[in-house]
C-alpha atoms as a PDB file:
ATOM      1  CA  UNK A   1      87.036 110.164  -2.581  1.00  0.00           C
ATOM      2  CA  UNK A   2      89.341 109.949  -5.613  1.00  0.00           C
ATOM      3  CA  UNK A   3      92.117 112.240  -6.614  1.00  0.00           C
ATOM      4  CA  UNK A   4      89.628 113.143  -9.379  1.00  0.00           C
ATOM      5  CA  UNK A   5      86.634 113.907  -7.599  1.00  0.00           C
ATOM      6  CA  UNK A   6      88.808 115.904  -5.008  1.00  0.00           C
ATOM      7  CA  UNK A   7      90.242 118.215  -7.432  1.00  0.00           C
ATOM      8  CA  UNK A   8      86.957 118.547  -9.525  1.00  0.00           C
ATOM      9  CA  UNK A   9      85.537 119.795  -6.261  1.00  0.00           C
ATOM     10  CA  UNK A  10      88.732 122.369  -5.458  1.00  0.00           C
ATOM     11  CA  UNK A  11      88.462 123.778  -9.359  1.00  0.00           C
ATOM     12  CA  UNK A  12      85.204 123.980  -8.660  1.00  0.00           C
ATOM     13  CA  UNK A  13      84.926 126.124  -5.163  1.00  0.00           C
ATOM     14  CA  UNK A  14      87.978 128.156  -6.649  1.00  0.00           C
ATOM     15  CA  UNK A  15      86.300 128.999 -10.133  1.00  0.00           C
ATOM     16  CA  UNK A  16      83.091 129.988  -8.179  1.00  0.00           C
ATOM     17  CA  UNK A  17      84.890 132.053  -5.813  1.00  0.00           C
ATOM     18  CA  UNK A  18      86.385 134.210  -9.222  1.00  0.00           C
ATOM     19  CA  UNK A  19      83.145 134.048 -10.904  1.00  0.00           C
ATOM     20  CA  UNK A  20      80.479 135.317  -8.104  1.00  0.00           C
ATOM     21  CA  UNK A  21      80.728 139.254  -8.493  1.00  0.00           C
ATOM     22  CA  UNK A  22      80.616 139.892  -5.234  1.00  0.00           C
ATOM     23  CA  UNK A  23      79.443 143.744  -4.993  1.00  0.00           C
ATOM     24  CA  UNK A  24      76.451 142.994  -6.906  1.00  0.00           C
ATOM     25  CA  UNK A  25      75.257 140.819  -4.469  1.00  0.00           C
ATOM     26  CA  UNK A  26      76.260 143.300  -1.728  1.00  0.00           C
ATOM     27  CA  UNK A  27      73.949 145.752  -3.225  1.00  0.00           C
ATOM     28  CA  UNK A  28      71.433 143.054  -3.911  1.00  0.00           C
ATOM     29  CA  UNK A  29      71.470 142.794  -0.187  1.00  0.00           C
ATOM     30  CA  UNK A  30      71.601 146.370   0.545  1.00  0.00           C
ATOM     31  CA  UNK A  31      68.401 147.410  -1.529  1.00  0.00           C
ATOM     32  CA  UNK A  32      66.614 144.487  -1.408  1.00  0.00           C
ATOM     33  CA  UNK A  33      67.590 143.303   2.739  1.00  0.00           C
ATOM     34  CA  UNK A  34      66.081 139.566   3.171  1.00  0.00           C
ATOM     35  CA  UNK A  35      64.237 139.326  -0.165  1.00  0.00           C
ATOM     36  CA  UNK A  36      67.777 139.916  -1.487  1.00  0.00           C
ATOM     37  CA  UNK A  37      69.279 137.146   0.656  1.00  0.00           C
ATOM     38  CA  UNK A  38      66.436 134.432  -0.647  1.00  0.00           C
ATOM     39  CA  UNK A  39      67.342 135.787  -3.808  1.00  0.00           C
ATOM     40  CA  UNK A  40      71.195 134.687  -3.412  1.00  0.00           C
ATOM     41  CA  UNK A  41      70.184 131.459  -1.732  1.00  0.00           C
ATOM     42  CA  UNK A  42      68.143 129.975  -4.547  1.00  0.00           C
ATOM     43  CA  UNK A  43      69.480 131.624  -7.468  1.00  0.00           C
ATOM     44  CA  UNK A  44      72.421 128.915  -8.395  1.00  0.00           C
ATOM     45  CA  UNK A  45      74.593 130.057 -11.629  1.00  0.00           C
ATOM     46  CA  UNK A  46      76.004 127.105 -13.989  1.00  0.00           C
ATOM     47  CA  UNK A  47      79.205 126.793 -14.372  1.00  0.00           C
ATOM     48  CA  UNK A  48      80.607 127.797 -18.015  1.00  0.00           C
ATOM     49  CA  UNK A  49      80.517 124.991 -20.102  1.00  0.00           C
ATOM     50  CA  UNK A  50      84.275 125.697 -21.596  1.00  0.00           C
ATOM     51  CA  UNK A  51      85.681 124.161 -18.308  1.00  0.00           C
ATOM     52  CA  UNK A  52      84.219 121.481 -18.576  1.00  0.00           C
ATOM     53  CA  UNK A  53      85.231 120.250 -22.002  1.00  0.00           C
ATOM     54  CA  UNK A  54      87.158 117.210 -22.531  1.00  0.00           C
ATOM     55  CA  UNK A  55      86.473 116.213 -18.728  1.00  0.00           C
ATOM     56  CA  UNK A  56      85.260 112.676 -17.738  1.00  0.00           C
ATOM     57  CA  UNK A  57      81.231 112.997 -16.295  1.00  0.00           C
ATOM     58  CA  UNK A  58      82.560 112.421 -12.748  1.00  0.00           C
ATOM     59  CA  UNK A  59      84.530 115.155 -12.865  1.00  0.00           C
ATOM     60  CA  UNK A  60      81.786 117.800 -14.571  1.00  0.00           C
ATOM     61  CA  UNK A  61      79.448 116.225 -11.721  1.00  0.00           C
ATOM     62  CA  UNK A  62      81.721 116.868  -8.702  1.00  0.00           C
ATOM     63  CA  UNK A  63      82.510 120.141 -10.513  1.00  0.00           C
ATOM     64  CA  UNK A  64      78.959 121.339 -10.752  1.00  0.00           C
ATOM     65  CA  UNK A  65      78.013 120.371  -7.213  1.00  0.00           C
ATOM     66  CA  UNK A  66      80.945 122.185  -5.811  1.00  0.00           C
ATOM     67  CA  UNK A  67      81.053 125.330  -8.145  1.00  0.00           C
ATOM     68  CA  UNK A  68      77.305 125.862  -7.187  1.00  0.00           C
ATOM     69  CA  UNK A  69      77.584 124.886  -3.241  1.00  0.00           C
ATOM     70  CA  UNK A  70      80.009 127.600  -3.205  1.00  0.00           C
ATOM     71  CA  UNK A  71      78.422 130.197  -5.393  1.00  0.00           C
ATOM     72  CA  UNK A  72      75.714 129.907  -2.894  1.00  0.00           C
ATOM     73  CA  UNK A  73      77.777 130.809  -0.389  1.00  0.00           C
ATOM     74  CA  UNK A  74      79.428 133.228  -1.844  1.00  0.00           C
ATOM     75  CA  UNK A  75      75.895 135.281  -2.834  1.00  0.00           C
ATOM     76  CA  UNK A  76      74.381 134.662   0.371  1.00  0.00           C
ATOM     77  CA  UNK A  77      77.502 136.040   2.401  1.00  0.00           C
ATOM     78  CA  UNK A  78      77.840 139.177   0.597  1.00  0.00           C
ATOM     79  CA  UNK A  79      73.989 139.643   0.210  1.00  0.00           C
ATOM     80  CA  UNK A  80      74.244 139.339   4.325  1.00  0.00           C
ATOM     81  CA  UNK A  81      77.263 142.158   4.523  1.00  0.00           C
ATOM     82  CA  UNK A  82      75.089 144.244   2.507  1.00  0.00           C
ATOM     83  CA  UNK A  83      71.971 143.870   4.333  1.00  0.00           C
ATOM     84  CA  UNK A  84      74.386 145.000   7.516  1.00  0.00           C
ATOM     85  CA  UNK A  85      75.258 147.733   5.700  1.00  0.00           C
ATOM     86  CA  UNK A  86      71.853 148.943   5.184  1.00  0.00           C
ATOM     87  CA  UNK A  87      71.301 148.419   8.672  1.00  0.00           C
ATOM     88  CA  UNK A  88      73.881 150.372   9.937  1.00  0.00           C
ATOM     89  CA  UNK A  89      73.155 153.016   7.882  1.00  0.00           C
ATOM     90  CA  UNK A  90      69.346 152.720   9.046  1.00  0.00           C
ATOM     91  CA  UNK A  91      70.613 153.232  12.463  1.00  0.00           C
ATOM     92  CA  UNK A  92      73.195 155.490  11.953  1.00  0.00           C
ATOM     93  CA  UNK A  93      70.353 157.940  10.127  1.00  0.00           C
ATOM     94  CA  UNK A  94      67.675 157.590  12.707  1.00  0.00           C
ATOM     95  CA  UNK A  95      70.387 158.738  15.625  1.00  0.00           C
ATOM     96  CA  UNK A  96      70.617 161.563  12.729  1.00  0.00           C
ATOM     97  CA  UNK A  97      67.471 162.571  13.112  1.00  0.00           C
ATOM     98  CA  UNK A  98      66.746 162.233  16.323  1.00  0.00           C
ATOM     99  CA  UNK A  99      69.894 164.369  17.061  1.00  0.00           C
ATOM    100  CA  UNK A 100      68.442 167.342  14.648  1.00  0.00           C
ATOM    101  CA  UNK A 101      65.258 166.714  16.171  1.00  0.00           C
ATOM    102  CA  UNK A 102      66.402 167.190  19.549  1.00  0.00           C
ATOM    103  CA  UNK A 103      68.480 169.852  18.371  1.00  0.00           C
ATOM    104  CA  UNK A 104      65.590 171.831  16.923  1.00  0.00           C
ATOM    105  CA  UNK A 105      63.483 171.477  19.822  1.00  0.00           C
ATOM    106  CA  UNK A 106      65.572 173.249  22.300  1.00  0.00           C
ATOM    107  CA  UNK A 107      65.978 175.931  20.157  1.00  0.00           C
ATOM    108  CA  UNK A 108      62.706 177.361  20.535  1.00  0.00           C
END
């Protein structure tokens, strides 16, 4: 791998990093649990066409691979941390209730 192609793929994992709004795919995964997660693993965003001006096509190639390899990621990570959010907070709610349930029935 050139010096090119090595720091079209760096720009690129960096810029997608910046660019993935993380808490949006947190609550993705927190409302919509594993369909939320498919959702993050296909949908792939483009990078913005401005960065990629003036560049040579091996550069906007290794660029785009890398900016939406790590996009990916990116979405499907947080989608993941929300979907353990919702979890917990499934769990935490149904120790709730059985707690006020239990709670309830002895005081009868």
């Amino acid at each position: 791998m050139n010096n090119e192609q090595h720091q079209a793929r760096i720009d690129g994992e960096t810029d997608a990093e910046t660019d993935v709004t993380k808490i949006l795919w947190i609550v993705v995964g927190f409302f919509a649990s594993l369909i939320g997660i498919l959702i993050a693993y296909i949908y792939q965003p483009s990078p913005p066409a401005s960065r990629l001006v003036e560049k040579s096509q091996e550069y906007v190639m290794f660029y785009t691979e890398a900016y939406k390899n790590k996009s990916r990621s990116v979405q499907v990570t947080n989608a993941l941390i929300g979907l353990g959010i919702a979890f917990a907070v499934g769990i935490i709610s149904f120790i709730a209730m059985m707690g006020l349930i239990g709670s309830m029935s002895t005081m009868r």
